[in-house]
PDB file of N, CA and C in Angstrom:
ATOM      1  N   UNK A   1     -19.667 250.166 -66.967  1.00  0.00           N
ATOM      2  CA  UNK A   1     -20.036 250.506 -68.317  1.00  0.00           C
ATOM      3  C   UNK A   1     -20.710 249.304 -68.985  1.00  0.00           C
ATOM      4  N   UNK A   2     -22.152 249.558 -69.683  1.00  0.00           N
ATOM      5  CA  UNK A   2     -22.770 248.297 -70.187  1.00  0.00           C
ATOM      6  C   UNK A   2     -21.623 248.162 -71.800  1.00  0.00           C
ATOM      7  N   UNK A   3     -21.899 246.776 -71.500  1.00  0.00           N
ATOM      8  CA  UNK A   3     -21.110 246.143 -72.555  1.00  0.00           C
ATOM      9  C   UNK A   3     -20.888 246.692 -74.158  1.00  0.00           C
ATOM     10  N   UNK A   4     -22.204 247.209 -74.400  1.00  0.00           N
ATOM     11  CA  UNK A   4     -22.066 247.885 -75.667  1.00  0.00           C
ATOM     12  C   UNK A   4     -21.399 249.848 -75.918  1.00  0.00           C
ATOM     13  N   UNK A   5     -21.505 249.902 -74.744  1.00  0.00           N
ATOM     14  CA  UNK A   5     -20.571 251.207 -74.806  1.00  0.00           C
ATOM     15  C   UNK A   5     -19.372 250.808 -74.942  1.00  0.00           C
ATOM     16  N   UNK A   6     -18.752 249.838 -74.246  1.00  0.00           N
ATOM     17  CA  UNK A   6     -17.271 249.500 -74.434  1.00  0.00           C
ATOM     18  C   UNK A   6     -16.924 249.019 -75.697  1.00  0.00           C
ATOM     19  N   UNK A   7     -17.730 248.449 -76.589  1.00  0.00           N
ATOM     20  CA  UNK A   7     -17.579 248.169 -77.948  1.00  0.00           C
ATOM     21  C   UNK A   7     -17.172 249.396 -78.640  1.00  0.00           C
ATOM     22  N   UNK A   8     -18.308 249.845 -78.331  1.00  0.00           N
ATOM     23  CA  UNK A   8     -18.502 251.274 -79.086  1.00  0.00           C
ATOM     24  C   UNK A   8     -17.746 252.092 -78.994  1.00  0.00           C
ATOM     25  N   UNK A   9     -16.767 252.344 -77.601  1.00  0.00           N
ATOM     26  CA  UNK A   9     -15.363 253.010 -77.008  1.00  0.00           C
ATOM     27  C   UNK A   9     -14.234 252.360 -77.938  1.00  0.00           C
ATOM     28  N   UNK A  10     -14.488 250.741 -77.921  1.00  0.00           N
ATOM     29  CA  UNK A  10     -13.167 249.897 -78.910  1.00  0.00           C
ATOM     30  C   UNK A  10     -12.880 250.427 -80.430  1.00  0.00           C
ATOM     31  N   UNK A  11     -14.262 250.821 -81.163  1.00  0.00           N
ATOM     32  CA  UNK A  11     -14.592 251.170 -82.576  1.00  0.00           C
ATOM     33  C   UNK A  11     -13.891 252.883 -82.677  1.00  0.00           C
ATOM     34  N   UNK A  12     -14.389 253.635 -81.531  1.00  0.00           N
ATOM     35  CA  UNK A  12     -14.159 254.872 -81.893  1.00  0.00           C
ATOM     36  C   UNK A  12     -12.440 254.572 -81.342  1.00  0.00           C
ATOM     37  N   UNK A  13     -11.768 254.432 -80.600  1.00  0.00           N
ATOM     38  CA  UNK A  13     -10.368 254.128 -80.436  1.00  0.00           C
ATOM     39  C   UNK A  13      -9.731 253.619 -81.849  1.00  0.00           C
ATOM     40  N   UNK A  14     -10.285 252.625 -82.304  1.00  0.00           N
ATOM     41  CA  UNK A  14      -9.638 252.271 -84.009  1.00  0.00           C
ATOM     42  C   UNK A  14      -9.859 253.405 -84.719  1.00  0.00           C
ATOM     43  N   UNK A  15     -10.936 253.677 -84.984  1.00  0.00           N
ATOM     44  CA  UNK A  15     -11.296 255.261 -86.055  1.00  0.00           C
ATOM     45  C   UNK A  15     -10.052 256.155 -85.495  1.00  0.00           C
ATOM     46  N   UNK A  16     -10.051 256.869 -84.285  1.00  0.00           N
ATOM     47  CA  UNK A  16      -9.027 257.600 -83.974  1.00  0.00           C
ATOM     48  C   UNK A  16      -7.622 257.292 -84.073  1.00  0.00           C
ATOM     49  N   UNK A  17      -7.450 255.930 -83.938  1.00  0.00           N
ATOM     50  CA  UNK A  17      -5.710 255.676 -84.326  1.00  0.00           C
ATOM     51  C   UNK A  17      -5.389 255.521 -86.091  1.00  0.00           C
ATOM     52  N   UNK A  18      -6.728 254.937 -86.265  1.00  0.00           N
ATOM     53  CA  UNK A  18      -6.409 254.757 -88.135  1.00  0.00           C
ATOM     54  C   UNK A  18      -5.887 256.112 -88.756  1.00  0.00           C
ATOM     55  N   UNK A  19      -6.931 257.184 -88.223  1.00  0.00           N
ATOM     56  CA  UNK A  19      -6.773 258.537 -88.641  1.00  0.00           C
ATOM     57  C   UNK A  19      -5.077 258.837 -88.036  1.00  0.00           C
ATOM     58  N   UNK A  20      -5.243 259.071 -86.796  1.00  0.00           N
ATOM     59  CA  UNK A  20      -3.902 259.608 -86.024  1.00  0.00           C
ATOM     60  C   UNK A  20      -2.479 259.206 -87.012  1.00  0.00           C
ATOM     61  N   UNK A  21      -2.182 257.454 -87.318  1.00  0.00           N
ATOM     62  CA  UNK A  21      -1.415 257.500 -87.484  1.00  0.00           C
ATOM     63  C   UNK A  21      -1.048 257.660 -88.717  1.00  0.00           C
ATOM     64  N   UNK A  22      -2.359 257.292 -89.252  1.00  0.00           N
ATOM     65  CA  UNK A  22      -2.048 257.907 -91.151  1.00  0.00           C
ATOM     66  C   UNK A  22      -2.038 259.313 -91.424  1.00  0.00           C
ATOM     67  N   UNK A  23      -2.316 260.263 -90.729  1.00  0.00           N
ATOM     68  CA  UNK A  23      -1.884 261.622 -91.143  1.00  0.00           C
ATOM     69  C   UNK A  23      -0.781 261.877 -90.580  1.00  0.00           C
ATOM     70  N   UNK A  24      -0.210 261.170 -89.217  1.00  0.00           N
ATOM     71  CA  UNK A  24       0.956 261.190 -88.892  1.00  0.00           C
ATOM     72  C   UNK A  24       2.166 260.497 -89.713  1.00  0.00           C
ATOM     73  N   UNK A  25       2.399 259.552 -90.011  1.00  0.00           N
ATOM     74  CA  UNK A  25       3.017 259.548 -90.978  1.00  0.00           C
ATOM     75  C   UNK A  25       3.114 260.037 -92.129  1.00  0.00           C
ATOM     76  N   UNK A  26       1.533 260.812 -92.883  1.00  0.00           N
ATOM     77  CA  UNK A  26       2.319 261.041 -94.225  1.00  0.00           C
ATOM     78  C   UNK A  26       2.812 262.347 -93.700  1.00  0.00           C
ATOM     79  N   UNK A  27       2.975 263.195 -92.326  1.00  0.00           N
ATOM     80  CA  UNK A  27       3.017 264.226 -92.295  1.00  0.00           C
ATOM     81  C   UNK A  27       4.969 264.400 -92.361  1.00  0.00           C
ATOM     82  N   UNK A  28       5.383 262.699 -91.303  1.00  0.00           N
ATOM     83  CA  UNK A  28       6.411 262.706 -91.369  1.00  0.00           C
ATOM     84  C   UNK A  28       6.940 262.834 -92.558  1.00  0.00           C
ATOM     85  N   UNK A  29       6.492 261.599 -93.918  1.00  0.00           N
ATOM     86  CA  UNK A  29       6.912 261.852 -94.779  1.00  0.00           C
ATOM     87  C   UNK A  29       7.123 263.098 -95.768  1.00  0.00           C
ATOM     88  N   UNK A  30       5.874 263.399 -95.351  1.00  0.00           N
ATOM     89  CA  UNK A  30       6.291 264.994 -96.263  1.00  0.00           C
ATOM     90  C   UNK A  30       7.421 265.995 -95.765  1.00  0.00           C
ATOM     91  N   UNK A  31       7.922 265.792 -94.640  1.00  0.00           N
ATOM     92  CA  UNK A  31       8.481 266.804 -93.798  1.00  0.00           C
ATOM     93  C   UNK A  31       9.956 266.269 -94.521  1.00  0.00           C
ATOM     94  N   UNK A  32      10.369 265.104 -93.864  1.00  0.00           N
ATOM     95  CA  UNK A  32      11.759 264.506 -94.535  1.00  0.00           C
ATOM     96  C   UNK A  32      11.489 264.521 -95.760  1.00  0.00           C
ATOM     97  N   UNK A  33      10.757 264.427 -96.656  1.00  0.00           N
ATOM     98  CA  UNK A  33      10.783 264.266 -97.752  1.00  0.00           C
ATOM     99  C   UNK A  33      11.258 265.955 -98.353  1.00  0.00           C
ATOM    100  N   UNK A  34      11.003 267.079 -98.390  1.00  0.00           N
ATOM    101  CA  UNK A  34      10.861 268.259 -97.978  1.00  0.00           C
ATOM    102  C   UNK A  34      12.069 268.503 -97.464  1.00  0.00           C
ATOM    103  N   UNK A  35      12.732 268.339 -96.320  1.00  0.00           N
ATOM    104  CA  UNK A  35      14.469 268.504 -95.944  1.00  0.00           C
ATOM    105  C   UNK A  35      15.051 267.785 -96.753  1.00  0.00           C
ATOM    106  N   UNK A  36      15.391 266.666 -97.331  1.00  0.00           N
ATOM    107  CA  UNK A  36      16.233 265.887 -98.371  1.00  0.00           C
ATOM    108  C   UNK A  36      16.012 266.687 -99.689  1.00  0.00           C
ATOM    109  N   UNK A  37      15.117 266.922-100.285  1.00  0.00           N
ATOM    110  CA  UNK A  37      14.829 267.920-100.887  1.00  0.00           C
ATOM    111  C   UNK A  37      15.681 269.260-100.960  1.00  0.00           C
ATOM    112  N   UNK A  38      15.349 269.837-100.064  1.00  0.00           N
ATOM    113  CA  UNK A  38      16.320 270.786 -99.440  1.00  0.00           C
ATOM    114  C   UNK A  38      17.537 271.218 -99.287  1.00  0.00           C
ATOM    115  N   UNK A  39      18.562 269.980 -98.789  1.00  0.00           N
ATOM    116  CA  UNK A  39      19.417 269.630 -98.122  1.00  0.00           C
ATOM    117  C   UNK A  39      20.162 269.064 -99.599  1.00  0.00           C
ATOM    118  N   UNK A  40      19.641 268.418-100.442  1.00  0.00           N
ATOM    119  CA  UNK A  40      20.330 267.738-101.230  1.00  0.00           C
ATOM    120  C   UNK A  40      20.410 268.865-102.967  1.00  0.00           C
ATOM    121  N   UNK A  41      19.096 269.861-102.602  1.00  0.00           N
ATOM    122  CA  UNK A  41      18.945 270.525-103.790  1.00  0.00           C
ATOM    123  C   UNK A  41      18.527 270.275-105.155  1.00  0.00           C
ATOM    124  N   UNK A  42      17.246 269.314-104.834  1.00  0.00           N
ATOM    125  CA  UNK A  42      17.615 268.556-106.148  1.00  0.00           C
ATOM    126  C   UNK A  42      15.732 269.243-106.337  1.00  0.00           C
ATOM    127  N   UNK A  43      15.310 269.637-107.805  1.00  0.00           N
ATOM    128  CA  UNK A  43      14.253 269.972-108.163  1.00  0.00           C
ATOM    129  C   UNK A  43      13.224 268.557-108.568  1.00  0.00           C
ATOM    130  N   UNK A  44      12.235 269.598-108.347  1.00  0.00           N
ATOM    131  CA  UNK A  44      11.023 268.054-108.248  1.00  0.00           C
ATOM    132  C   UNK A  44      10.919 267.883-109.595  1.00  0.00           C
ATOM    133  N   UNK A  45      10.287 266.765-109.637  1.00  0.00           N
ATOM    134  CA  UNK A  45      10.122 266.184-111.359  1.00  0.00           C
ATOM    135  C   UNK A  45       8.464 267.197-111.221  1.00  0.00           C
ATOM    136  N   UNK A  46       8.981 266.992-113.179  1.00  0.00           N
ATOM    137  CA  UNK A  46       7.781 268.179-113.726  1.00  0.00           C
ATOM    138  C   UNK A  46       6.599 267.289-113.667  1.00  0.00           C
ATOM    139  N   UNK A  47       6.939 265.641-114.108  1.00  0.00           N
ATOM    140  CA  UNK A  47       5.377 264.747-114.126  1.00  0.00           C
ATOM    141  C   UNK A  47       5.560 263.804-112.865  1.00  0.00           C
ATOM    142  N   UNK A  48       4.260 263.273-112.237  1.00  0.00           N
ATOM    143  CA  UNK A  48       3.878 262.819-111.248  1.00  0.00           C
ATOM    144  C   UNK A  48       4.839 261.321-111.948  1.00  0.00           C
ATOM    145  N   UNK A  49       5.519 260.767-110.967  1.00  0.00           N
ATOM    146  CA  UNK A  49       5.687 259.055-111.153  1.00  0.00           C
ATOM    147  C   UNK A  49       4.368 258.286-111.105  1.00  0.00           C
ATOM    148  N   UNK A  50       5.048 256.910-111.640  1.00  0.00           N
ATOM    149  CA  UNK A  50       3.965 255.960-111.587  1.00  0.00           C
ATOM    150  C   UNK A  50       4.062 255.035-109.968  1.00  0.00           C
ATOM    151  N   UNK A  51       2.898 254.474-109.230  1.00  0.00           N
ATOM    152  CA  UNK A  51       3.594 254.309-108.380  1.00  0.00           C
ATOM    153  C   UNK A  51       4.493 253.313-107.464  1.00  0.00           C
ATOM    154  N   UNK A  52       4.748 252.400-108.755  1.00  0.00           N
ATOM    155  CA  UNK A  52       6.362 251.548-108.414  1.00  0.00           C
ATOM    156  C   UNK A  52       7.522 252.453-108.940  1.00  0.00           C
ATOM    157  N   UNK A  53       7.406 253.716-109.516  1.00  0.00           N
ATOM    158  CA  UNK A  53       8.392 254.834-109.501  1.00  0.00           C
ATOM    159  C   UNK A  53       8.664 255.263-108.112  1.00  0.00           C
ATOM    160  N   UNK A  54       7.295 255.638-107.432  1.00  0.00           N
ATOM    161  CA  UNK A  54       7.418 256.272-106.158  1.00  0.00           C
ATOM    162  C   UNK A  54       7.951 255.730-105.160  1.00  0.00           C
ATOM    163  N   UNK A  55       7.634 254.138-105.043  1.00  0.00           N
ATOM    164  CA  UNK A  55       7.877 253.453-104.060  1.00  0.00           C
ATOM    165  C   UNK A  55       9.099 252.937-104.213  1.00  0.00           C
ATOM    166  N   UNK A  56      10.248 253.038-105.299  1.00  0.00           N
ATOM    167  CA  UNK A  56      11.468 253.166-105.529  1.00  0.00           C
ATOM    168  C   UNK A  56      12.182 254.314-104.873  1.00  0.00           C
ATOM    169  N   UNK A  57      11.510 255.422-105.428  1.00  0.00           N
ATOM    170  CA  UNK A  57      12.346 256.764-105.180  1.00  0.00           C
ATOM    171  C   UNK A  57      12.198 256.755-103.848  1.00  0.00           C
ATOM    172  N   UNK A  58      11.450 256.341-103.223  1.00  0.00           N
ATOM    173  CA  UNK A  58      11.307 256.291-101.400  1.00  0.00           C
ATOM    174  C   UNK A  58      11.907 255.423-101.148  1.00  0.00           C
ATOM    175  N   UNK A  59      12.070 254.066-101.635  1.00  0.00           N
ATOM    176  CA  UNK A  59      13.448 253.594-100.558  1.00  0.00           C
ATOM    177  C   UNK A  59      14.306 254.140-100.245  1.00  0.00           C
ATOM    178  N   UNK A  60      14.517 254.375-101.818  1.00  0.00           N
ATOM    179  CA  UNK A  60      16.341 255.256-102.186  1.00  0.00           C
ATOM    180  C   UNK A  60      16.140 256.879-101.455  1.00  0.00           C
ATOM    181  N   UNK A  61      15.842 256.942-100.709  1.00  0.00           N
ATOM    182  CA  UNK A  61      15.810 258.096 -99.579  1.00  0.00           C
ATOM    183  C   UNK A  61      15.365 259.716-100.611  1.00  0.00           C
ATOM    184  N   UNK A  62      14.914 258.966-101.683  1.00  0.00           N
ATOM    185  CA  UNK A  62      14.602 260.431-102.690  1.00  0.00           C
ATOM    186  C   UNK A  62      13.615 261.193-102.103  1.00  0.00           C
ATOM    187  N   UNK A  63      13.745 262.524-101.797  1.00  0.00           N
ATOM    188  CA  UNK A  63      12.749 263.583-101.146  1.00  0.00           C
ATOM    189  C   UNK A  63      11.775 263.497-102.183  1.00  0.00           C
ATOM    190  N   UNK A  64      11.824 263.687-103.354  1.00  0.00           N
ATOM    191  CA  UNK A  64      10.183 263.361-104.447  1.00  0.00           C
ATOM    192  C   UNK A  64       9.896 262.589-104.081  1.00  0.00           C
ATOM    193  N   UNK A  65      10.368 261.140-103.653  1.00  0.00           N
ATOM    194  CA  UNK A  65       9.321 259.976-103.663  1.00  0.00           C
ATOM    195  C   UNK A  65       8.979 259.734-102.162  1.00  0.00           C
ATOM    196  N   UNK A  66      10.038 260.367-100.994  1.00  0.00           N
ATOM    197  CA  UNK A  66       9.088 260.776 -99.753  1.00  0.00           C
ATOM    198  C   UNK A  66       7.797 261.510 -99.923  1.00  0.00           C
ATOM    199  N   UNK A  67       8.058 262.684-100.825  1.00  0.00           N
ATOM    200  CA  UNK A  67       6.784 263.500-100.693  1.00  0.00           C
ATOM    201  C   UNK A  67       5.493 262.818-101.305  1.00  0.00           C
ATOM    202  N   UNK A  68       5.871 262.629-102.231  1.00  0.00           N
ATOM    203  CA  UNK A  68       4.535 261.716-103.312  1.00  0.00           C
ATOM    204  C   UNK A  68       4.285 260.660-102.497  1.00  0.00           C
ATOM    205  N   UNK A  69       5.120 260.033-101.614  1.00  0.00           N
ATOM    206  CA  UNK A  69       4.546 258.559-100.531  1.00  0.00           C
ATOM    207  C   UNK A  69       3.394 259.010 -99.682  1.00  0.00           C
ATOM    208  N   UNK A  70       4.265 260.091 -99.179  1.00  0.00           N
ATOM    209  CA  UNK A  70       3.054 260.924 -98.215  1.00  0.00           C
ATOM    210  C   UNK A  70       1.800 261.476 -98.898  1.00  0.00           C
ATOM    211  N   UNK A  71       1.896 261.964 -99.708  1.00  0.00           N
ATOM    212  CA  UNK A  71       1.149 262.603-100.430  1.00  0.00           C
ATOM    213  C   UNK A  71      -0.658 261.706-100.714  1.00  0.00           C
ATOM    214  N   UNK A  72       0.296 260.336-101.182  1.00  0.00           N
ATOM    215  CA  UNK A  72      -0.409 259.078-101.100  1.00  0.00           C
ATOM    216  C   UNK A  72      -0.860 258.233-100.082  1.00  0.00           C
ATOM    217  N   UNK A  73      -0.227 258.045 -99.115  1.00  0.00           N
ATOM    218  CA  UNK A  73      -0.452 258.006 -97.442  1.00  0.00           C
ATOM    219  C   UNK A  73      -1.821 258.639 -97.106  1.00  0.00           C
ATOM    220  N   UNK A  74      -1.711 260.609 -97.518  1.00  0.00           N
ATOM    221  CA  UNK A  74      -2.917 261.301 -96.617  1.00  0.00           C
ATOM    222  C   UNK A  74      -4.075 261.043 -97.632  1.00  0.00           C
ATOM    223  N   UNK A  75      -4.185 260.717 -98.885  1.00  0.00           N
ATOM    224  CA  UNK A  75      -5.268 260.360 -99.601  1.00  0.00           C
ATOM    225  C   UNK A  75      -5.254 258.719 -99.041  1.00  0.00           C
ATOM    226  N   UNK A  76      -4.821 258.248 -98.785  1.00  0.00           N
ATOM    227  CA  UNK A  76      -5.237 256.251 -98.497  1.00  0.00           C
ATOM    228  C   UNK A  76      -6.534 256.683 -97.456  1.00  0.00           C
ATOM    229  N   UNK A  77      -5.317 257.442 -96.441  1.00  0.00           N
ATOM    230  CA  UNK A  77      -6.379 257.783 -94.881  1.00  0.00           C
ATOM    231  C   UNK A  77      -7.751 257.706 -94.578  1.00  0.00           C
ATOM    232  N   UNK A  78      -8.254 258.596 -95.545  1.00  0.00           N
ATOM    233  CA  UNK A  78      -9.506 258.403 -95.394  1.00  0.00           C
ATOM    234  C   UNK A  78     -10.465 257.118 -95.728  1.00  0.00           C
ATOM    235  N   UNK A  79     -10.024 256.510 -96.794  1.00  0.00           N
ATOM    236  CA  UNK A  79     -10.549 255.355 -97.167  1.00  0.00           C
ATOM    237  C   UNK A  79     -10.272 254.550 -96.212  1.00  0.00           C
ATOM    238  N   UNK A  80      -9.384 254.362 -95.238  1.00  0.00           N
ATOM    239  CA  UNK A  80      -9.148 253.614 -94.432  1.00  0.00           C
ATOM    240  C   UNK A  80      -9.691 253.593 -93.569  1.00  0.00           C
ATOM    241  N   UNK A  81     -10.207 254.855 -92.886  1.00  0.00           N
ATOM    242  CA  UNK A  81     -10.865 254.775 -91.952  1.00  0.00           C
ATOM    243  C   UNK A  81     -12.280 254.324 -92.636  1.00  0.00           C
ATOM    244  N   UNK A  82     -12.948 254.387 -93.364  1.00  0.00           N
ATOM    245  CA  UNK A  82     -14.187 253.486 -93.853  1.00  0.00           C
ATOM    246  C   UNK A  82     -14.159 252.435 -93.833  1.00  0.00           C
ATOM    247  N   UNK A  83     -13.181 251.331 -94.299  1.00  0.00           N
ATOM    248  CA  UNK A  83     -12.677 250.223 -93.912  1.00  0.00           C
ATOM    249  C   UNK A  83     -13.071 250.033 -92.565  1.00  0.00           C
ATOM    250  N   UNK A  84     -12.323 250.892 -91.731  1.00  0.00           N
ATOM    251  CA  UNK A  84     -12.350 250.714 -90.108  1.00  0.00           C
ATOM    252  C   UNK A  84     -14.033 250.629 -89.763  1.00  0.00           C
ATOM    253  N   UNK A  85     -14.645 251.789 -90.299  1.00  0.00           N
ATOM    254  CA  UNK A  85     -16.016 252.047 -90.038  1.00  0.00           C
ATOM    255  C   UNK A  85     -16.764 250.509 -89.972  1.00  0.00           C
ATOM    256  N   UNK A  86     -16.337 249.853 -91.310  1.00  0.00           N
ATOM    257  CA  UNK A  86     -17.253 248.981 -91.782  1.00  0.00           C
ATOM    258  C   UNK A  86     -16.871 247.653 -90.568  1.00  0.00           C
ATOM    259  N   UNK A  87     -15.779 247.688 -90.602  1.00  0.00           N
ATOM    260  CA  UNK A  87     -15.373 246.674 -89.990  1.00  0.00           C
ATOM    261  C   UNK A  87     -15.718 246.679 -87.669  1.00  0.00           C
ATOM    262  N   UNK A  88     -15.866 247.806 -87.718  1.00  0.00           N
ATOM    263  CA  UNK A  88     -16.226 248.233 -86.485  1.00  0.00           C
ATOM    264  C   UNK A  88     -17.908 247.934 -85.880  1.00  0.00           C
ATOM    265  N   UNK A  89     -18.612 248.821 -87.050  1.00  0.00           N
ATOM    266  CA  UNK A  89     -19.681 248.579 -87.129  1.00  0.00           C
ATOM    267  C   UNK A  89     -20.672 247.151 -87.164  1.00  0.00           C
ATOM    268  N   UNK A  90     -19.295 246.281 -87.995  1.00  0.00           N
ATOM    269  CA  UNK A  90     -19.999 244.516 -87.730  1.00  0.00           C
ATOM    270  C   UNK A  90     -19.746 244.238 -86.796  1.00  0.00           C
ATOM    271  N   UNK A  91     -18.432 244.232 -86.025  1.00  0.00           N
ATOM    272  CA  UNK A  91     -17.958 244.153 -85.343  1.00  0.00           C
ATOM    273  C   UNK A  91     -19.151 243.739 -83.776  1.00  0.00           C
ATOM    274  N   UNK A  92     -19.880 245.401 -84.117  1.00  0.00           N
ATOM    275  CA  UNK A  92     -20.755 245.283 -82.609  1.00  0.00           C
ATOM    276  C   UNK A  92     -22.146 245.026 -83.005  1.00  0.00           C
ATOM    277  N   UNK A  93     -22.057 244.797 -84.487  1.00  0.00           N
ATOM    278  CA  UNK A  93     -23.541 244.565 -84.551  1.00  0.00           C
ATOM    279  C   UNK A  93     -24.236 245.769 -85.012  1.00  0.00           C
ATOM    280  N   UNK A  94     -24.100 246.625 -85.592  1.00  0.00           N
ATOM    281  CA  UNK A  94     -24.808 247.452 -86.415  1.00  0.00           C
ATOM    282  C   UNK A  94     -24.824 247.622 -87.957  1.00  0.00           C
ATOM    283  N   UNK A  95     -25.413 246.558 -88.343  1.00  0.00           N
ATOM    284  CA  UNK A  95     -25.258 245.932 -89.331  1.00  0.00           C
ATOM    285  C   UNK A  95     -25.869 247.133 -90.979  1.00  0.00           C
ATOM    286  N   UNK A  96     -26.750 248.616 -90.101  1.00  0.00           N
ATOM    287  CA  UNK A  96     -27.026 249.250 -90.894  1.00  0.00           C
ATOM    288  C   UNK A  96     -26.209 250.348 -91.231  1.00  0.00           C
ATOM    289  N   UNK A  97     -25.067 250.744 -90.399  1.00  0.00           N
ATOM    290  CA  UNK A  97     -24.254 251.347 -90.220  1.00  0.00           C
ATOM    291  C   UNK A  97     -22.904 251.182 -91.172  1.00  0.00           C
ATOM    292  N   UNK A  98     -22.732 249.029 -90.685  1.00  0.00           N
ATOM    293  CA  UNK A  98     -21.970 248.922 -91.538  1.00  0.00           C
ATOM    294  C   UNK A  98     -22.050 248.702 -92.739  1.00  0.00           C
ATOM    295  N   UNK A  99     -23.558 248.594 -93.498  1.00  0.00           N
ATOM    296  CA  UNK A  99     -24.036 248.744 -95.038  1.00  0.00           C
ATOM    297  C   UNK A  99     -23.728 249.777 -95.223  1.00  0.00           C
ATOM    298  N   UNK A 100     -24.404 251.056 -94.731  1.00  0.00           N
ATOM    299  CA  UNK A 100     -23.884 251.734 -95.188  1.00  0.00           C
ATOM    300  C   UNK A 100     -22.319 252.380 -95.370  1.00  0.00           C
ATOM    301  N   UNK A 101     -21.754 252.155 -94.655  1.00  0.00           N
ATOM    302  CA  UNK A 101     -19.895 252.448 -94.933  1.00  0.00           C
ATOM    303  C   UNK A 101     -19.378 251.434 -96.100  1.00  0.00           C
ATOM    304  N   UNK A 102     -20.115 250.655 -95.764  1.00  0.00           N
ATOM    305  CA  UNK A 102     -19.615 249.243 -97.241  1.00  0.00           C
ATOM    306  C   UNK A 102     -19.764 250.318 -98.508  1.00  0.00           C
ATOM    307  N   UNK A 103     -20.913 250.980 -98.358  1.00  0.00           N
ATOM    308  CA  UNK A 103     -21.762 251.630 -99.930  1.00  0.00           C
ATOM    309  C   UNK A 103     -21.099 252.750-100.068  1.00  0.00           C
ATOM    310  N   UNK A 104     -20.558 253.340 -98.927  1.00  0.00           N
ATOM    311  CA  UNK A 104     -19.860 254.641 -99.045  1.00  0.00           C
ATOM    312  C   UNK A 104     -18.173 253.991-100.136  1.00  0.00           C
ATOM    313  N   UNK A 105     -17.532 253.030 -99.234  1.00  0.00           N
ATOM    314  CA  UNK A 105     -16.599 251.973-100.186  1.00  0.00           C
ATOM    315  C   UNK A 105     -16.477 251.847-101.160  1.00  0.00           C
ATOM    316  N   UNK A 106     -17.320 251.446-101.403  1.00  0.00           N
ATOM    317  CA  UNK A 106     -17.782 250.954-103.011  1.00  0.00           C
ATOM    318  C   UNK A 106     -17.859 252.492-103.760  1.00  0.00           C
ATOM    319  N   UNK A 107     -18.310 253.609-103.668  1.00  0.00           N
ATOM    320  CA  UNK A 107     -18.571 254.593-104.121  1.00  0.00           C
ATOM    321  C   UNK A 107     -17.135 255.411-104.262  1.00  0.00           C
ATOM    322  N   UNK A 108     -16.319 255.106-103.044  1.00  0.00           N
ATOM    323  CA  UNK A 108     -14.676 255.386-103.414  1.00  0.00           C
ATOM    324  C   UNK A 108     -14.320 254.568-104.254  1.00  0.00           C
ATOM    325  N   UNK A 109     -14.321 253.183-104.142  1.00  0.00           N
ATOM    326  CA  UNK A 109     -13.739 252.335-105.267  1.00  0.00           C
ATOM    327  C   UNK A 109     -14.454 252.544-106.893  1.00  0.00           C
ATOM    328  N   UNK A 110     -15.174 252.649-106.846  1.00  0.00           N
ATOM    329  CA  UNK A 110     -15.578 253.395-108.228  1.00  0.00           C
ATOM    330  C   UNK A 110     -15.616 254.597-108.621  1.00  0.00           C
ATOM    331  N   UNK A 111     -15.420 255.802-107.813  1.00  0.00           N
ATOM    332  CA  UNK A 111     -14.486 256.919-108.097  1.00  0.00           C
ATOM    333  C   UNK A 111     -13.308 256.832-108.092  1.00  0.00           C
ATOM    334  N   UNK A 112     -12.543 255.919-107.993  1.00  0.00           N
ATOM    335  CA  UNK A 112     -10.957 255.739-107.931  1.00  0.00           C
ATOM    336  C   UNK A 112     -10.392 254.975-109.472  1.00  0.00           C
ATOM    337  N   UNK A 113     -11.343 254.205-109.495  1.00  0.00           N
ATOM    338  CA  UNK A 113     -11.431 253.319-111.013  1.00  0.00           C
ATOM    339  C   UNK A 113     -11.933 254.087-112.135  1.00  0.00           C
ATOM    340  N   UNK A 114     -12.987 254.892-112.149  1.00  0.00           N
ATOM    341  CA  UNK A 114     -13.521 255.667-112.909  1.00  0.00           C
ATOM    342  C   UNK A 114     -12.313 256.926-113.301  1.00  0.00           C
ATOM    343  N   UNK A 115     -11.379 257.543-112.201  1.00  0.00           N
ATOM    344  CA  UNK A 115     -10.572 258.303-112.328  1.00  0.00           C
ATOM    345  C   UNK A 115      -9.123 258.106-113.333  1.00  0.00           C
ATOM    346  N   UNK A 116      -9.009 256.970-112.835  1.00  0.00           N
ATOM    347  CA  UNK A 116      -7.912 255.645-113.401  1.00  0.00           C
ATOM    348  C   UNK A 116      -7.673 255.690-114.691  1.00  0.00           C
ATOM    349  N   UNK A 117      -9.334 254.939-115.511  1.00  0.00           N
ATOM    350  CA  UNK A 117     -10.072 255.087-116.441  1.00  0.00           C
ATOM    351  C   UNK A 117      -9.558 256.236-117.429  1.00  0.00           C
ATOM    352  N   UNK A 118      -9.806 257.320-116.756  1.00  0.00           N
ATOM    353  CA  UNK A 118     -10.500 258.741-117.409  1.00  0.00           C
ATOM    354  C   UNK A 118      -9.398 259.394-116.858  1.00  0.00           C
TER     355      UNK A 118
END
């Protein structure tokens, strides 16, 4: 295999585990989060926490703040894998590839701030 396919095999292997394990976990989380829930009977809060609320209620084994972790987990995911993109893409030298995922970035980070905002 010439050298730049194997790069290119290394990049798509990161893309696929970034994805794999971040929907895998928030899937776990939602699931336990969802049986404790369940199991314990306790009703979800009417307003969303803030999220050092969430990341409290998830230590403390709270099924709301499992679910909302996860919840937050499968929205990170995708941004993450752009991250990955960008970082892959320098990685082997496709430096137009990784402009553009940078710009795609930036376009989440200012829909995320703008949302914040507003």
């Amino acid at each position: 295999m010439p050298k730049d396919t194997n790069k290119e095999h290394s990049v798509d292997h990161l893309i696929h585990h970034t994805l794999l394990v971040g929907v895998s976990m928030s899937a776990i989380l939602l699931i336990l989060g969802l049986l404790i829930m369940l199991v314990r009977d306790t009703p979800s809060p009417e307003v969303a926490p803030s999220l050092s609320e969430i990341l409290r209620q998830a230590f403390m084994a709270n099924g709301a703040g499992l679910i909302y972790l996860g919840l937050l987990l499968l929205m990170i995911t995708p941004v993450a894998r752009v991250v990955m993109l960008v970082y892959g893409y320098a990685r082997i030298g496709w430096w137009r590839f990784a402009l553009i995922s940078l710009l795609v970035l930036l376009l989440l980070g200012t829909g995320l701030a703008l949302g914040i905002e507003g």
